[in-house]
N, C-alpha and C. Protein backbone atom coordinates (compact mmCIF):
# COMPACT_ATOMS: atom_id res chain seq x y z
N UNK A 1 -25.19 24.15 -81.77
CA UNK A 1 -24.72 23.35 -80.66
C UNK A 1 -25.61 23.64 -79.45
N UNK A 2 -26.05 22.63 -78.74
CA UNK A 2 -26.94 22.49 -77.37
C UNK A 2 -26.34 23.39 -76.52
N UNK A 3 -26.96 24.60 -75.87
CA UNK A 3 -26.34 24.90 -74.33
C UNK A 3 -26.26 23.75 -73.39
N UNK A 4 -25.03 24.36 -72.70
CA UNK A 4 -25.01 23.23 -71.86
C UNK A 4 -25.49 24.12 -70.44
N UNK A 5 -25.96 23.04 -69.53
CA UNK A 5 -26.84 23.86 -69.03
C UNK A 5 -25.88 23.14 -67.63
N UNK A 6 -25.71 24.04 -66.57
CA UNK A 6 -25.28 23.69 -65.35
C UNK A 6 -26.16 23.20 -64.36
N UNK A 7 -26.82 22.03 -64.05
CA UNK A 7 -27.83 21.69 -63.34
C UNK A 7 -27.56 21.68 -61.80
N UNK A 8 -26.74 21.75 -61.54
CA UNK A 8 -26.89 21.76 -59.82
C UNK A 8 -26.17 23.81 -59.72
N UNK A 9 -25.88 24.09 -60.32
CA UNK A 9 -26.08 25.83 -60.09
C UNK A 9 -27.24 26.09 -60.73
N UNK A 10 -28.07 25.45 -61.19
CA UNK A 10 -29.85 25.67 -61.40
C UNK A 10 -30.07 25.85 -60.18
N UNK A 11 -29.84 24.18 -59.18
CA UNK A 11 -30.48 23.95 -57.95
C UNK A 11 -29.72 25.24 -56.99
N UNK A 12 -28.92 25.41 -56.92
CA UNK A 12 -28.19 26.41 -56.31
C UNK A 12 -28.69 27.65 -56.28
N UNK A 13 -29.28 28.23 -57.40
CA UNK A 13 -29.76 29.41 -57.77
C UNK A 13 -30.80 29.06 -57.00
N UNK A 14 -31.70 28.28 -57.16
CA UNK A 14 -33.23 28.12 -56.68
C UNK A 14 -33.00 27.98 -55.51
N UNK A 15 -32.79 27.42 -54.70
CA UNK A 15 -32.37 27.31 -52.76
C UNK A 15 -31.85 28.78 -52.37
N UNK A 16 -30.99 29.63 -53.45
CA UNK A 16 -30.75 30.73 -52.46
C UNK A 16 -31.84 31.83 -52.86
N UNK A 17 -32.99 31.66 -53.76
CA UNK A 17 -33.50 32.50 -54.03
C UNK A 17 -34.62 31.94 -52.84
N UNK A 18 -35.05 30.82 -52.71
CA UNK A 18 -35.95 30.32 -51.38
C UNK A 18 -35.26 30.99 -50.11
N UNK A 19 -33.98 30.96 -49.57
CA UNK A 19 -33.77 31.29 -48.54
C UNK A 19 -33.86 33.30 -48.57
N UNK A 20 -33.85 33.41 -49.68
CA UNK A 20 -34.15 35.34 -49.87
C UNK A 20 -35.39 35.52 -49.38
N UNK A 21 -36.61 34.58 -49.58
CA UNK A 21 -37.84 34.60 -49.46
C UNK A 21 -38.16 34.19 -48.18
N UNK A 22 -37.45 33.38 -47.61
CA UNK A 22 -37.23 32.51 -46.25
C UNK A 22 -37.30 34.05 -45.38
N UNK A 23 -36.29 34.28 -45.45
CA UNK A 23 -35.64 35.36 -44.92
C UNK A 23 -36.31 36.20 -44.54
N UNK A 24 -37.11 37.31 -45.80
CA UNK A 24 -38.16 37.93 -45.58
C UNK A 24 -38.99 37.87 -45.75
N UNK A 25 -39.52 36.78 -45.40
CA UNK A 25 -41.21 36.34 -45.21
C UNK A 25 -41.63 35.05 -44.86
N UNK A 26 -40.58 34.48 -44.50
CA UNK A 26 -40.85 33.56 -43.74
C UNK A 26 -40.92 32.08 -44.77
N UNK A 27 -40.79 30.60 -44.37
CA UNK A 27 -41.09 29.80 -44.74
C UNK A 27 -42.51 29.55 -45.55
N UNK A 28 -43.38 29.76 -44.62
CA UNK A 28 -45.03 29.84 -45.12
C UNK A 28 -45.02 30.72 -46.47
N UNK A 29 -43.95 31.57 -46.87
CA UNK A 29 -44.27 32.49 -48.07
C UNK A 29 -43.71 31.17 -49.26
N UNK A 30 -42.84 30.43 -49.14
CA UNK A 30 -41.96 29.73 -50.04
C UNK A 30 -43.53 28.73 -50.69
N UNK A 31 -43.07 29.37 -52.00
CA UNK A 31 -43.83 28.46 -53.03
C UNK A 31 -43.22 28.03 -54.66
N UNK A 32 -43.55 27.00 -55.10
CA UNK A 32 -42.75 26.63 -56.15
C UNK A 32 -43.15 28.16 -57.43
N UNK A 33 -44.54 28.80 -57.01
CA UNK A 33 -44.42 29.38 -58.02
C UNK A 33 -43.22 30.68 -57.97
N UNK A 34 -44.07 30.80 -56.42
CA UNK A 34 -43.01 32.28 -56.11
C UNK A 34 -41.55 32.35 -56.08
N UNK A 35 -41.08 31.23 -55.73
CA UNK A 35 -39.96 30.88 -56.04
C UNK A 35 -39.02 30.80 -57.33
N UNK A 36 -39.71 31.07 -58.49
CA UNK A 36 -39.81 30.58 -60.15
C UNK A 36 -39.83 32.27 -60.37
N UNK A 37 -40.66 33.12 -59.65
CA UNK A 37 -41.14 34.73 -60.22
C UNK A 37 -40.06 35.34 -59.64
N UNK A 38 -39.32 34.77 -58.23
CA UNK A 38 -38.50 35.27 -57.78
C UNK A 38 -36.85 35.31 -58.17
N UNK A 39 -36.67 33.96 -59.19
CA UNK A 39 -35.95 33.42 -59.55
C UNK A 39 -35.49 34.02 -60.98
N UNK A 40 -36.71 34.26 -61.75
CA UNK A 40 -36.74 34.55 -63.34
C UNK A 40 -36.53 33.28 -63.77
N UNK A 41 -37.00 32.72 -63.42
CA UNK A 41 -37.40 31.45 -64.48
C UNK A 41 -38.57 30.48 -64.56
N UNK A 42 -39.06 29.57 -65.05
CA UNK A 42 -41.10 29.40 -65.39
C UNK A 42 -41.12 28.38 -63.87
N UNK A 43 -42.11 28.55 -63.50
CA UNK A 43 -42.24 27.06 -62.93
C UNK A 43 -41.83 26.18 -62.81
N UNK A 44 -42.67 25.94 -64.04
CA UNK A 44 -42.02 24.50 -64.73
C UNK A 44 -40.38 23.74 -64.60
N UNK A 45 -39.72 24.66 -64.37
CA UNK A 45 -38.20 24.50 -64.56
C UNK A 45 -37.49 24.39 -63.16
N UNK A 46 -38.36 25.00 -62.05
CA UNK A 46 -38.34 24.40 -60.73
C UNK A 46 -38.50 23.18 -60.25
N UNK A 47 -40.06 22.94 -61.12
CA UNK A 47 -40.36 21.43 -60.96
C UNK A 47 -39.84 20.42 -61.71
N UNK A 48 -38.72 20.94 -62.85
CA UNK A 48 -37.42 20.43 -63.08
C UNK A 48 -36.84 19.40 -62.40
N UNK A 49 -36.49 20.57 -61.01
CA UNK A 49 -35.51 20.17 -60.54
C UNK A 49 -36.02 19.75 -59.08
N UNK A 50 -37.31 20.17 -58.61
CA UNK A 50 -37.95 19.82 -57.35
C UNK A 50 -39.11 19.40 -57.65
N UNK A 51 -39.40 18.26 -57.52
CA UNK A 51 -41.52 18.57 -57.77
C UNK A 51 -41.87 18.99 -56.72
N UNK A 52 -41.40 19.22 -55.62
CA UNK A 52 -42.63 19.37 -54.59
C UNK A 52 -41.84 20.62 -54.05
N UNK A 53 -42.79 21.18 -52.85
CA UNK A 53 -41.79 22.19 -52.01
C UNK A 53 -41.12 21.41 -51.19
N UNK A 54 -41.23 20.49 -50.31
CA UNK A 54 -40.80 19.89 -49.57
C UNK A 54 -39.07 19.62 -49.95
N UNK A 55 -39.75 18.80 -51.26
CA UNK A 55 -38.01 18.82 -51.95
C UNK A 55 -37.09 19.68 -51.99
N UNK A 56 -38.11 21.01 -52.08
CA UNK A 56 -37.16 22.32 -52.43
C UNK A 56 -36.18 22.82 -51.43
N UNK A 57 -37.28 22.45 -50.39
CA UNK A 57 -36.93 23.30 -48.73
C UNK A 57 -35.52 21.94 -48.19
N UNK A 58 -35.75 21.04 -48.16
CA UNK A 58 -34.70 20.11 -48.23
C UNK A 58 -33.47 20.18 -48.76
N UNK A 59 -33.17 20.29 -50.08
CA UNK A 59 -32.46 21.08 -50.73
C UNK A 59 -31.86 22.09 -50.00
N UNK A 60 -32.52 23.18 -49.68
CA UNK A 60 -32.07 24.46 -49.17
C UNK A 60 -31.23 24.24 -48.24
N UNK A 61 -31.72 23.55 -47.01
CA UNK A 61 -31.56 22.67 -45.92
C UNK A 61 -29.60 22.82 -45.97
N UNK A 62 -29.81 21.57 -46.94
CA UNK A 62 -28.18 21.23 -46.91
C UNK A 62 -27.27 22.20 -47.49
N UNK A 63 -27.81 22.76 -48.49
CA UNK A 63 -27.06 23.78 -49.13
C UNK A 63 -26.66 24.75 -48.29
N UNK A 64 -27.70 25.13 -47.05
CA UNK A 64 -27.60 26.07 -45.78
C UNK A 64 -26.17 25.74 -45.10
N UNK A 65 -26.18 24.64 -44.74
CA UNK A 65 -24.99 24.26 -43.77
C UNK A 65 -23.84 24.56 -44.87
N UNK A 66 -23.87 24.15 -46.12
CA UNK A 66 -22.53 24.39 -46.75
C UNK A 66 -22.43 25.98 -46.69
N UNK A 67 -22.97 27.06 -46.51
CA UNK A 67 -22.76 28.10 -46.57
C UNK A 67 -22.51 28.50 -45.41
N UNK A 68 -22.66 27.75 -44.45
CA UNK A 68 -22.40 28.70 -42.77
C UNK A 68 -20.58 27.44 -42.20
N UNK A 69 -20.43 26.82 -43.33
CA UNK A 69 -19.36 26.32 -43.53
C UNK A 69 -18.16 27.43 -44.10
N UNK A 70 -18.65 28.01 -44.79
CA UNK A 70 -18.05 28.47 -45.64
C UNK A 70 -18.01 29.97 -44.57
N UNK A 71 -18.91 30.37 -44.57
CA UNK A 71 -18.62 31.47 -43.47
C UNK A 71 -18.25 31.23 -42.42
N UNK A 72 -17.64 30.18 -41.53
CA UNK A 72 -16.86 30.22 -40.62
C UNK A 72 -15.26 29.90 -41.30
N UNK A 73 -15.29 29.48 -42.41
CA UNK A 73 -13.75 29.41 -42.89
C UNK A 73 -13.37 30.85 -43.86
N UNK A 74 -14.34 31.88 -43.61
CA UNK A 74 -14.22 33.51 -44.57
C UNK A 74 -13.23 33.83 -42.94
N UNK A 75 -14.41 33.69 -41.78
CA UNK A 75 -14.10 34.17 -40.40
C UNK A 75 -12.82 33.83 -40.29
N UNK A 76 -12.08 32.64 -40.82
CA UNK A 76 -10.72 32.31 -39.77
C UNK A 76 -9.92 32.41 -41.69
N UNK A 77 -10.04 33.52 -42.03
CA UNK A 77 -9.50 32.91 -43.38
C UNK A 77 -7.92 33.61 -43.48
N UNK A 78 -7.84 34.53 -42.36
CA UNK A 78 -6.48 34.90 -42.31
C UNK A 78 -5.47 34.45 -41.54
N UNK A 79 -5.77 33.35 -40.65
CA UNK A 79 -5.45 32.52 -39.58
C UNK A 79 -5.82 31.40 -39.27
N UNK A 80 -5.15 30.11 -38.74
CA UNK A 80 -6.08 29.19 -38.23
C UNK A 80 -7.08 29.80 -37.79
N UNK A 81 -7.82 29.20 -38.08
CA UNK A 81 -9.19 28.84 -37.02
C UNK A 81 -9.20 28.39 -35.40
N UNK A 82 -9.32 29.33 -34.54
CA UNK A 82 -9.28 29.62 -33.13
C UNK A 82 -10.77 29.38 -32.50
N UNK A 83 -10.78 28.82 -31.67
CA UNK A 83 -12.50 29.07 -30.83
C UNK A 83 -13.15 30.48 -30.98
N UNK A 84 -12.55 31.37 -30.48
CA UNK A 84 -12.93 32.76 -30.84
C UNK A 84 -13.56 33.09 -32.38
N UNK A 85 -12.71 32.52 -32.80
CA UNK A 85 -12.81 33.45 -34.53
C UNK A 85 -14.19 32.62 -34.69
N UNK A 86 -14.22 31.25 -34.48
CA UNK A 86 -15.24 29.92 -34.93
C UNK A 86 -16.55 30.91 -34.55
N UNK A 87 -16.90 30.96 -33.13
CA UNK A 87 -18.04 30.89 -32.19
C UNK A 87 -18.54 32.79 -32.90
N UNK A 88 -17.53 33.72 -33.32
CA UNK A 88 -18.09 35.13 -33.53
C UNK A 88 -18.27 34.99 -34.89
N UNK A 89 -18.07 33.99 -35.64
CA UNK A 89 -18.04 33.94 -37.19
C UNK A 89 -19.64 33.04 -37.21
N UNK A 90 -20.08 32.75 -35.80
CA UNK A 90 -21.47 32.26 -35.96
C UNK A 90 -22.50 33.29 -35.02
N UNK A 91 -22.38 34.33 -35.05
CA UNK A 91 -23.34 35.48 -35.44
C UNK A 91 -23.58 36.03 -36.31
N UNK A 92 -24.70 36.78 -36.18
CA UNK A 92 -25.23 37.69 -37.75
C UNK A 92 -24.59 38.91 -37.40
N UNK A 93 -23.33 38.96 -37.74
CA UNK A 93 -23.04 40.35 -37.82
C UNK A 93 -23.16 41.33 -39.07
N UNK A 94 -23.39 40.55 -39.82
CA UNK A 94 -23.73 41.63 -41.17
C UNK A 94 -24.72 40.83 -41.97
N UNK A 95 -25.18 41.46 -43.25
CA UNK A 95 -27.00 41.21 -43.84
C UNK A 95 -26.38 40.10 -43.97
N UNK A 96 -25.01 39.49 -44.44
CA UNK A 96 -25.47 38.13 -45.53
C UNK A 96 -25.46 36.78 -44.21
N UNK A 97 -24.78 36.82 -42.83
CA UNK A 97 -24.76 36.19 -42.07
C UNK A 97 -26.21 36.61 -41.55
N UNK A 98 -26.71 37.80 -41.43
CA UNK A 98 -27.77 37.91 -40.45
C UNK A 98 -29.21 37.17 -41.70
N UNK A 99 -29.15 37.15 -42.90
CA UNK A 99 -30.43 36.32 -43.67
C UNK A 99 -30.11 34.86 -43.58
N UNK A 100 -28.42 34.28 -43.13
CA UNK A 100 -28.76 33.10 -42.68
C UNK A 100 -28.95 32.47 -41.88
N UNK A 101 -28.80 33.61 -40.45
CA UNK A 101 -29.27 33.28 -39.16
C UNK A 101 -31.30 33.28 -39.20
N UNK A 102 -31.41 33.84 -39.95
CA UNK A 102 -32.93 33.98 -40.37
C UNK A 102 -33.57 32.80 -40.90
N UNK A 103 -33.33 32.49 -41.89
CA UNK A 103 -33.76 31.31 -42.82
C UNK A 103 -33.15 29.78 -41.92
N UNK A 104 -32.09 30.00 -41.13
CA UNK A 104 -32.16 28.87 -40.33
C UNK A 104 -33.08 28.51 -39.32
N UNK A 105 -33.67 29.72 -38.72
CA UNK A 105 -34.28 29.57 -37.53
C UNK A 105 -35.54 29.69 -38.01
N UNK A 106 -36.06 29.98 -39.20
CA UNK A 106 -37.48 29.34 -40.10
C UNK A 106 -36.86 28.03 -40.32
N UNK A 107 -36.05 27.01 -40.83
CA UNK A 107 -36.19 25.72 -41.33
C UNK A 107 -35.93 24.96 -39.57
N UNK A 108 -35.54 25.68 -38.69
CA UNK A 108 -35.54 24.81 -37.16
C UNK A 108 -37.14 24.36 -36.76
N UNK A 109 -37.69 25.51 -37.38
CA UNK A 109 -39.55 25.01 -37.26
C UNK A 109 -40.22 24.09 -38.00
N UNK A 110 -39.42 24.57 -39.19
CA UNK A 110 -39.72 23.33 -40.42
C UNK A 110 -39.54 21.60 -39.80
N UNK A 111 -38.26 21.48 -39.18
CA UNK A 111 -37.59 20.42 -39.11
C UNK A 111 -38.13 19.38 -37.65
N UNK A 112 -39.17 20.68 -37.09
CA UNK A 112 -40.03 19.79 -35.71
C UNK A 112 -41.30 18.87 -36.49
N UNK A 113 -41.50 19.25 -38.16
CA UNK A 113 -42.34 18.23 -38.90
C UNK A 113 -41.56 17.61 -39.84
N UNK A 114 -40.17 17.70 -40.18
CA UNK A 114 -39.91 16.83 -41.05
C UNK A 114 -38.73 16.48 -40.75
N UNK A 115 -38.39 15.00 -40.44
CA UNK A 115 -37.88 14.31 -40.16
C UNK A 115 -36.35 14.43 -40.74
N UNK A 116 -36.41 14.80 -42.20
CA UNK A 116 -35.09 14.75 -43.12
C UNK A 116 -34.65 15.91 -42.90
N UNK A 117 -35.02 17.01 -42.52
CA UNK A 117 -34.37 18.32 -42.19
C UNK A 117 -34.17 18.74 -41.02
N UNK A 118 -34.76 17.42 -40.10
CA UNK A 118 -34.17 17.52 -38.40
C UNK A 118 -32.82 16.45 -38.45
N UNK A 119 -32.63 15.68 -39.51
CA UNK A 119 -31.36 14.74 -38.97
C UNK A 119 -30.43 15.83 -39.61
N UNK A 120 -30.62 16.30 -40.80
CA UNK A 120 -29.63 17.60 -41.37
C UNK A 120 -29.29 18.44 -40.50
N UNK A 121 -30.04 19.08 -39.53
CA UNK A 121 -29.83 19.60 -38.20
C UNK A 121 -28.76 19.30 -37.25
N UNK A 122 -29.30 17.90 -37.17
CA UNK A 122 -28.43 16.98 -36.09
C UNK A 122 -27.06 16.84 -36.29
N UNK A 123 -27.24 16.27 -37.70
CA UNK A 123 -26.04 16.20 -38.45
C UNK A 123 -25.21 17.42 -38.74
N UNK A 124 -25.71 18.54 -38.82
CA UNK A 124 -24.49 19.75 -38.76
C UNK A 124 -24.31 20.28 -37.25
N UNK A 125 -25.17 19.87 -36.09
CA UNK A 125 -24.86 20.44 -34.71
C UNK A 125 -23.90 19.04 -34.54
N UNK A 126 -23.57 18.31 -34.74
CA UNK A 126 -22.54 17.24 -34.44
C UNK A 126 -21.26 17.40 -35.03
N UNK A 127 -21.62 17.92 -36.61
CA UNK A 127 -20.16 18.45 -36.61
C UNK A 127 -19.31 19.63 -36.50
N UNK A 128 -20.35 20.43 -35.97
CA UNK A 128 -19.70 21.75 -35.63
C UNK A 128 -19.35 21.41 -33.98
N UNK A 129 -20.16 20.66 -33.44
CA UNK A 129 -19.78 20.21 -32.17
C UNK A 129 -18.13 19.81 -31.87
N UNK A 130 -18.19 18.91 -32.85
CA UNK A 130 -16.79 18.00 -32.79
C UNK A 130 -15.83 19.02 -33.17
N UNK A 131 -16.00 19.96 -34.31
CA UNK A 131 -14.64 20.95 -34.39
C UNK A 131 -14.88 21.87 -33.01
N UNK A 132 -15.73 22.01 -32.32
CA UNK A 132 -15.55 22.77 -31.11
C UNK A 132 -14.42 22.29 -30.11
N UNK A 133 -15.11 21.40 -29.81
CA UNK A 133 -14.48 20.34 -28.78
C UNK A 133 -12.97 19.95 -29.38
N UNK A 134 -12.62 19.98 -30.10
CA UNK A 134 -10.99 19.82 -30.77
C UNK A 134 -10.62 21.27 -30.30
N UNK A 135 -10.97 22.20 -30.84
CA UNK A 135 -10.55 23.47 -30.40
C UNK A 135 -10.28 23.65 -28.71
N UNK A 136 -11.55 23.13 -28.27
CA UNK A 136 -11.92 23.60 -26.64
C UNK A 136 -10.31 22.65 -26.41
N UNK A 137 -9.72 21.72 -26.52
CA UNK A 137 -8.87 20.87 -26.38
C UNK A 137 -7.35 21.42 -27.01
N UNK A 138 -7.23 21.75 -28.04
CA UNK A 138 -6.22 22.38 -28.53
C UNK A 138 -5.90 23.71 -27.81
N UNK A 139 -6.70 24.41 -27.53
CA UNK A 139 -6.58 26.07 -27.04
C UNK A 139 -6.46 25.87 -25.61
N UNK A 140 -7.24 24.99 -24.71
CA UNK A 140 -7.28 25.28 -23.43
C UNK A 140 -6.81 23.80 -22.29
N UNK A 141 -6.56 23.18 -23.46
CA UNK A 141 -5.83 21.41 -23.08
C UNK A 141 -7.21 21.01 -21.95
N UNK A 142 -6.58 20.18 -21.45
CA UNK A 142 -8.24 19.57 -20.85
C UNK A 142 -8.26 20.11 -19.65
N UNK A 143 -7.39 21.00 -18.72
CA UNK A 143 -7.50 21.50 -17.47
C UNK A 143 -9.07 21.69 -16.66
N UNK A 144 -9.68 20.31 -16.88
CA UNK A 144 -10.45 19.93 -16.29
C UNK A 144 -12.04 20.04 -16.73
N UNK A 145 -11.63 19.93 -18.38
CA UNK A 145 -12.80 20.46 -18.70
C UNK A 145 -13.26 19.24 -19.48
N UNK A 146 -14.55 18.99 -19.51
CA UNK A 146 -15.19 17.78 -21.04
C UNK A 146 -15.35 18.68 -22.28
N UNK A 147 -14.58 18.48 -22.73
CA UNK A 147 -14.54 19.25 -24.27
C UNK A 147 -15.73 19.40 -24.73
N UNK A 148 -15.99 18.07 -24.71
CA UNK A 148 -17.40 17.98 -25.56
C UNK A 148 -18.69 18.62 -24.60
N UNK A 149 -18.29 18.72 -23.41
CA UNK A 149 -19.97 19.64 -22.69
C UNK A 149 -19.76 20.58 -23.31
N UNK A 150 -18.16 21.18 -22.83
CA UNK A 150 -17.77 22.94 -22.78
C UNK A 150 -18.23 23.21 -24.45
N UNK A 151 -18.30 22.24 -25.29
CA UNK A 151 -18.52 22.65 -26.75
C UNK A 151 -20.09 23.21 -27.02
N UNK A 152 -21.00 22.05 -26.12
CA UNK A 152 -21.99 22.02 -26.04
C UNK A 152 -22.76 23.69 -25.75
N UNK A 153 -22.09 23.78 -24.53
CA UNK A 153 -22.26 25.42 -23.68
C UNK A 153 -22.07 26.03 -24.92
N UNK A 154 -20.88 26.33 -25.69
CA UNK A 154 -20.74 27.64 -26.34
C UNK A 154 -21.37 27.59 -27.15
N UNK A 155 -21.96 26.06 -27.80
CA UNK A 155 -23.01 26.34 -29.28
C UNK A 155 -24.48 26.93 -28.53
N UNK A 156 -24.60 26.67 -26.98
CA UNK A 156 -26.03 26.92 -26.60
C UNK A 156 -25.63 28.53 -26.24
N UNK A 157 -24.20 29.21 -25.95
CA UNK A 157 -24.41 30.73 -25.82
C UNK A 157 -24.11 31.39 -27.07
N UNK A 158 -23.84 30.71 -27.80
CA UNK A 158 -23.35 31.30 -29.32
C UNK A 158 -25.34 31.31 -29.82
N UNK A 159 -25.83 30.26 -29.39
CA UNK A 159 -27.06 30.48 -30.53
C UNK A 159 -27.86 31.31 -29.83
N UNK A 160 -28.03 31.65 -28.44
CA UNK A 160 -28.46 32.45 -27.41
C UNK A 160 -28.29 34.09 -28.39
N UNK A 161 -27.07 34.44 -28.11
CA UNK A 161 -26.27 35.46 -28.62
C UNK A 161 -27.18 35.38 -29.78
N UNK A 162 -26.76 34.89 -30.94
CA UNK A 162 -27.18 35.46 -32.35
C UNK A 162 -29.14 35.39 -32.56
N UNK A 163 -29.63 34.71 -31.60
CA UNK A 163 -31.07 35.14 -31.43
C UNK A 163 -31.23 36.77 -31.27
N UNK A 164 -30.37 36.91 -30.17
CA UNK A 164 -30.20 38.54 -29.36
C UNK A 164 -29.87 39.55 -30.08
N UNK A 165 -28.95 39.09 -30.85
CA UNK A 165 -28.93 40.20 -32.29
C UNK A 165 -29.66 40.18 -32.93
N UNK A 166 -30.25 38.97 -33.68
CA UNK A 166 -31.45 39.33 -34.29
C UNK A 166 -32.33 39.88 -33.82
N UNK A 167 -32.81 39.99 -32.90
CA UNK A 167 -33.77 40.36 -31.94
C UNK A 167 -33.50 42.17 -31.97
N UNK A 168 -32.33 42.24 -32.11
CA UNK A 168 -31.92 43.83 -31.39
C UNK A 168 -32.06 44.10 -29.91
N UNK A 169 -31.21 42.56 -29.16
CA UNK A 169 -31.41 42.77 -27.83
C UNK A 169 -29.73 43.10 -27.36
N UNK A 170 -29.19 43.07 -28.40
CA UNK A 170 -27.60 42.96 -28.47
C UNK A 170 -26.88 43.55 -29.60
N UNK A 171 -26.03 43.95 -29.37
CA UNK A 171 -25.34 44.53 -30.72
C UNK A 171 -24.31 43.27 -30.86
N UNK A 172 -23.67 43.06 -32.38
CA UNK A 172 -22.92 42.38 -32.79
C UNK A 172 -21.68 42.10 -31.83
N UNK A 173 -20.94 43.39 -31.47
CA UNK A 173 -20.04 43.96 -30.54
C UNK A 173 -20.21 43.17 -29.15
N UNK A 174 -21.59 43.82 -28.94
CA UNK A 174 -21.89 42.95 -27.46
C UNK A 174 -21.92 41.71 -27.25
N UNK A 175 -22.61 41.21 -28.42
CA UNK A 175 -22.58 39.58 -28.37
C UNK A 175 -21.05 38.83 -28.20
N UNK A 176 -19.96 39.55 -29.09
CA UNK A 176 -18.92 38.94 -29.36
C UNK A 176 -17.81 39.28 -27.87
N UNK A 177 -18.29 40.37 -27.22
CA UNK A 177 -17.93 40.79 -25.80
C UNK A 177 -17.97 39.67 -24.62
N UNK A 178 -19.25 39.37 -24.83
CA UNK A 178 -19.83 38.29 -24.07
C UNK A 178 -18.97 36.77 -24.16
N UNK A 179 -18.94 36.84 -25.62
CA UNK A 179 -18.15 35.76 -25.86
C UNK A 179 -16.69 35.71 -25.34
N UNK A 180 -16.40 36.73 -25.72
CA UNK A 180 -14.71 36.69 -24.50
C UNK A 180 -15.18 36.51 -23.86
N UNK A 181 -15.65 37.60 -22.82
CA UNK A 181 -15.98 37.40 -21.54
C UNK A 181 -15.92 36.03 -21.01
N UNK A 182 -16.62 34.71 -21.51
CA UNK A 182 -16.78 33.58 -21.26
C UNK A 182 -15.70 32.78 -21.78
N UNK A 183 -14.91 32.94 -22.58
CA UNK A 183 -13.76 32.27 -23.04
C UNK A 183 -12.49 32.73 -21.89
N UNK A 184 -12.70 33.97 -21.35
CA UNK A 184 -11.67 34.30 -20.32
C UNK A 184 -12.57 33.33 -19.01
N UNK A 185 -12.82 33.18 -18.48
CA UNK A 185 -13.75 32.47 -17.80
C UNK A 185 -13.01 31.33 -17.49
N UNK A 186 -12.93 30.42 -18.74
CA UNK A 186 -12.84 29.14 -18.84
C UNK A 186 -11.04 28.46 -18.32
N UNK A 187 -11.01 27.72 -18.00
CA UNK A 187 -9.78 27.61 -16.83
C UNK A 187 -8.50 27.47 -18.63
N UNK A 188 -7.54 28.05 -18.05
CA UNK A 188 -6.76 28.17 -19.44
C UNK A 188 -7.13 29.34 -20.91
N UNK A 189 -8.49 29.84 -19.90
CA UNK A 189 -9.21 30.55 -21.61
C UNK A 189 -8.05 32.13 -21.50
N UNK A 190 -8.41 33.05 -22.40
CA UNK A 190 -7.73 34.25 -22.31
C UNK A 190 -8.32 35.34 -22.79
């Protein structure tokens, strides 16, 4: 009897073994072969499922957002989901958040030349936008605020922040400090 072969946990396997490589060594390292040596499996069987890199890195792309999906619903997984829990569940506070704060901010360079992995961009800063702005609205009612700027602000100090950790200009702690800090701030915040 034929194995049956799972083809999109093929593709799955191959995108997170690119973003391992992403990670530590950057985009420029990602190659269909190295990707295949890194993987344990031929080439050939990459170009399976991608012929090109481009395809590959695309791929990765979307598969990326489903995983930083998924890690903001680990973050709120004992509770609704609060602005707080959302905005500290998008730092690298530990390796597996901090290799995807990595491999994102290699495909943000990628995506100033390719068109399909800047609307993927767009398209996940819009909808993390919109669950902001519901939150900013649910938690702090509109006491005078545009949801949608104030959403805007925290994705631009949230991505501020998790640069800073990566960086080692900030500890995890500090970053998420900051983040109160600015949520007490906010008229209604606490």
């Amino acid at each position: 009897m034929p194995k049956v072969v799972d083809h999109e946990e093929r593709r799955r396997r191959i995108a997170e073994t690119l973003r391992r490589i992403a990670a530590d060594e950057g985009l420029e390292a990602v190659s269909l072969g190295q990707v295949a040596a890194a993987a344990g499996i031929s080439k050939g069987q990459v170009q399976h499922y991608f012929p090109n890199k481009d395809a590959m890195l695309r791929y990765a792309v979307r598969t990326l957002r489903d995983q930083v999906e998924r890690q903001v619903a680990a973050g709120a997984a004992d509770a609704p989901p609060d602005l707080r829990t959302v905005l500290v569940a998008l730092l690298p506070l530990d390796d597996e958040s901090r290799t995807e704060a990595l491999v994102a901010n290699a495909f943000v360079w990628r995506a100033f030349k390719d068109d399909e992995i800047a609307a993927w961009f767009r398209a996940g800063y819009e909808q993390l936008r919109e669950a902001l702005a519901a939150l900013v609205e649910a938690e702090l009612g509109l006491a005078g605020l545009d949801a949608a700027r104030e959403a805007d602000l925290l994705l631009a100090l949230t991505a501020g922040l998790a640069d800073a950790v990566l960086l080692g200009h900030r500890t995890g702690d500090e970053a998420a400090e900051l983040i109160d800090l600015h949520l007490r701030r906010l008229p209604g915040g606490r």
